[in-house]
Protein backbone atom coordinates (compact mmCIF):
# COMPACT_ATOMS: atom_id res chain seq x y z
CA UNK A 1 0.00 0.00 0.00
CA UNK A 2 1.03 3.14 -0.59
CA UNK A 3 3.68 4.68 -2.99
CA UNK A 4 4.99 2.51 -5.58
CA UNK A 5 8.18 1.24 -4.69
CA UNK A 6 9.56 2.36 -8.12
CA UNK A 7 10.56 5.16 -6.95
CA UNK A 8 11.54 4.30 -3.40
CA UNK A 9 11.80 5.86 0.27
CA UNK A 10 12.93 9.39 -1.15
CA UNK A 11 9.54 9.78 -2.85
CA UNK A 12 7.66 8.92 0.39
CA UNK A 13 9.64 11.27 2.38
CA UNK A 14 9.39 13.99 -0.25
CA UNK A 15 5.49 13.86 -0.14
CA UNK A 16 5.78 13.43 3.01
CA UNK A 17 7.71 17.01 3.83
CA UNK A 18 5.50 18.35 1.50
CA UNK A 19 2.23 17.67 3.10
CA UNK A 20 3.94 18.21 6.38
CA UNK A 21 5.26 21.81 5.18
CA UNK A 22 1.20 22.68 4.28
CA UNK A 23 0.13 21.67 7.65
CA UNK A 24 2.51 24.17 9.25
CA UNK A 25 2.37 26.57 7.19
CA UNK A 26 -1.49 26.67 7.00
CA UNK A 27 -1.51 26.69 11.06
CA UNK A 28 1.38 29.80 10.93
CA UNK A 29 -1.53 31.65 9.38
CA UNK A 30 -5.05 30.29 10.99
CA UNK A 31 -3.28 30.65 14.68
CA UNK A 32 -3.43 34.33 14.52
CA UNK A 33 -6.80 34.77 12.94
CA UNK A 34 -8.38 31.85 15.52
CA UNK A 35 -6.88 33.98 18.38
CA UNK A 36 -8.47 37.36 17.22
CA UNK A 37 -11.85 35.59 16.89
CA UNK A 38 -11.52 34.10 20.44
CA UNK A 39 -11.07 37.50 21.83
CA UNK A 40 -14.06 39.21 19.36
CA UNK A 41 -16.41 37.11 20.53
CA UNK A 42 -18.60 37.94 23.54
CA UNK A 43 -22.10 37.08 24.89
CA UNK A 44 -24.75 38.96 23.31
CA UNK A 45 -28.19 39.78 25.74
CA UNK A 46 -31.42 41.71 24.39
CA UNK A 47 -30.37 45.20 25.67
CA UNK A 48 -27.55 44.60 22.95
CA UNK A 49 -29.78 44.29 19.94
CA UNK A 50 -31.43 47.34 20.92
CA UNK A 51 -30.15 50.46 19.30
CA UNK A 52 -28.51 52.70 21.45
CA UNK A 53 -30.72 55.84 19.81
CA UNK A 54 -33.62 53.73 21.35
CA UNK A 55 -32.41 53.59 24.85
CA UNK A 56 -34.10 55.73 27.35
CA UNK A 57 -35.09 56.50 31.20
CA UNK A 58 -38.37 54.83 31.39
CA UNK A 59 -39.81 56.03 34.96
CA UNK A 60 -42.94 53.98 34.96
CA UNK A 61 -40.71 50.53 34.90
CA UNK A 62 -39.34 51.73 38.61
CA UNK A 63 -43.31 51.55 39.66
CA UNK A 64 -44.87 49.16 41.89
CA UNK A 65 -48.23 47.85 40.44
CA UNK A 66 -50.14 49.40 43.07
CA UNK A 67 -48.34 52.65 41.96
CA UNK A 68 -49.40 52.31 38.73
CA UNK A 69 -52.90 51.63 39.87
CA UNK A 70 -52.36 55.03 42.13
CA UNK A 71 -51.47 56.98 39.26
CA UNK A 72 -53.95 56.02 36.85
CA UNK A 73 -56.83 56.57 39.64
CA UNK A 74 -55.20 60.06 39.51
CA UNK A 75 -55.00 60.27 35.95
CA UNK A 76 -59.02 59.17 35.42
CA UNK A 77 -60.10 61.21 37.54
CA UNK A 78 -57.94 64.53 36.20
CA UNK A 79 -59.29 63.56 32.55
CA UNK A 80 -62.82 63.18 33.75
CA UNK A 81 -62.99 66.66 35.18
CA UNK A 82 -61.49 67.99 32.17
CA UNK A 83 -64.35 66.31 30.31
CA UNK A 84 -66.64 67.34 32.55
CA UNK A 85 -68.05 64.62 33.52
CA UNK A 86 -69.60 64.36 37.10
CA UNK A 87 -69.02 61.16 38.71
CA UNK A 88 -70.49 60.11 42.07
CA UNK A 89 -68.54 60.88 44.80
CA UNK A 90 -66.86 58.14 45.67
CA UNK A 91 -64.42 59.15 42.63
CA UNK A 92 -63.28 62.35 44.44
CA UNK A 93 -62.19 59.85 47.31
CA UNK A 94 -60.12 57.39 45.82
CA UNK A 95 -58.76 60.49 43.64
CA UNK A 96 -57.15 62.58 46.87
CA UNK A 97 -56.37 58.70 48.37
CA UNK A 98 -54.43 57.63 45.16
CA UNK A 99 -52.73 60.88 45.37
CA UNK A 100 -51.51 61.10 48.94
CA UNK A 101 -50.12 57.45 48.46
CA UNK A 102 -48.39 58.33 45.62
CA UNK A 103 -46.91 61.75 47.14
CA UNK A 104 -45.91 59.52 50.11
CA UNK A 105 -43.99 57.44 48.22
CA UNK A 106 -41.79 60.67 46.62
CA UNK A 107 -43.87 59.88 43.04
CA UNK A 108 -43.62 62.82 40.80
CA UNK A 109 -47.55 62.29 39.64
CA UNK A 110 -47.67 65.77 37.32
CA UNK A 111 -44.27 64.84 35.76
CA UNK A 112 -45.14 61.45 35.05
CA UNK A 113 -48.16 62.04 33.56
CA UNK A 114 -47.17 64.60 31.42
CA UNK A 115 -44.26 62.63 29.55
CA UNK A 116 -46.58 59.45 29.80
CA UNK A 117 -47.64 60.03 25.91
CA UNK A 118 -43.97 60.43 25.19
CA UNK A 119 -42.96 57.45 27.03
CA UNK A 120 -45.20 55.48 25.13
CA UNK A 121 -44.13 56.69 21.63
CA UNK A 122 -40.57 55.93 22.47
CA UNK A 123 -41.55 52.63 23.43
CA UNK A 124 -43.53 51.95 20.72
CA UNK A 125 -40.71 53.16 18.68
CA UNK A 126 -38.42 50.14 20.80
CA UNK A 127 -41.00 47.86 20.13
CA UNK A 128 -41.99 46.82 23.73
CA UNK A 129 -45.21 47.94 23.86
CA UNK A 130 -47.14 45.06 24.18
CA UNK A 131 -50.79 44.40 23.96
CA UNK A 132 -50.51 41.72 26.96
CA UNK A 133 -49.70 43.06 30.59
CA UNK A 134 -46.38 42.56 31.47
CA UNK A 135 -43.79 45.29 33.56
CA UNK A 136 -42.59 46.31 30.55
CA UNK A 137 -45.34 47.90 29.40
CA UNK A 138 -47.34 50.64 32.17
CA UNK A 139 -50.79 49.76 32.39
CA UNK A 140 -52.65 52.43 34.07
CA UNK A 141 -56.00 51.35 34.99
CA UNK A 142 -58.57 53.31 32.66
CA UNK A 143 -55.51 55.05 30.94
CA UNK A 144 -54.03 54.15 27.75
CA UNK A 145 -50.20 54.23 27.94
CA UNK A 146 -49.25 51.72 25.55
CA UNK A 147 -51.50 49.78 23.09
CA UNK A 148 -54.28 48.87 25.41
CA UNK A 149 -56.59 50.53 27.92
CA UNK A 150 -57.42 48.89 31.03
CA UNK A 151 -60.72 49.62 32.32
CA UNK A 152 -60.85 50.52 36.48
């Protein structure tokens, strides 16, 4: 098996040197490049796929639920007075409760509810507004602030 013997031992250890020269010669150059890959590579998460452009402060994910429930109490009631719309008392109630909870807590109520529109564009915009409930997406009772409304 093998070479033919015509030609003898010199022709085995020629191919032999040859092959053997390829092999080292080959690894000379794929050692560098395999290192350089070993050290590019790196774990990638979900917050890396994101664009950095799309990466914002997003107040209402530091909220408890039963903040968000505060807030949007505060937020129906404030749009039903603008509206006009007379509710029974009770309303008025769990309005100035829903508040004081909230200002207890340190909650910015005005602030939040004025860049809640924005909040929701920019999310949008990210693509985590979802139409299911989850804590990445503020559901304020009655309000809209994603792609769904909540009734109270």
């Amino acid at each position: 098996m093998g070479l033919p013997t015509v030609f003898g031992e010199d022709l085995k250890n020629e191919v032999f040197m040859k092959y053997l020269f390829i092999l080292l010669l080959g690894s000379f150059f794929l050692l560098p490049s395999m290192h350089a890959s070993a050290e590019e590579i790196r774990e990638l998460t979900w917050d890396d796929l994101i664009p950095a452009n799309l990466n914002f402060d997003d107040p209402f994910e530091n909220l408890t639920e039963a903040q968000l429930y505060n807030l949007g109490t505060v937020a129906q009631y404030r749009e039903q007075q603008a509206r006009k719309e007379e509710k029974p008392d009770p309303s008025k109630f769990y309005y100035d409760e829903a508040l004081a909870e909230l200002k207890a807590d340190d909650i910015d109520v005005d602030g939040l509810l004025a860049i809640r529109e924005e909040i929701t564009e920019k999310r949008r915009a990210r693509g985590t507004a979802s139409t299911a409930p989850s804590r990445a997406t503020p559901m304020i009772h009655g309000v809209s602030t994603g792609t769904q409304t909540l009734a109270s």
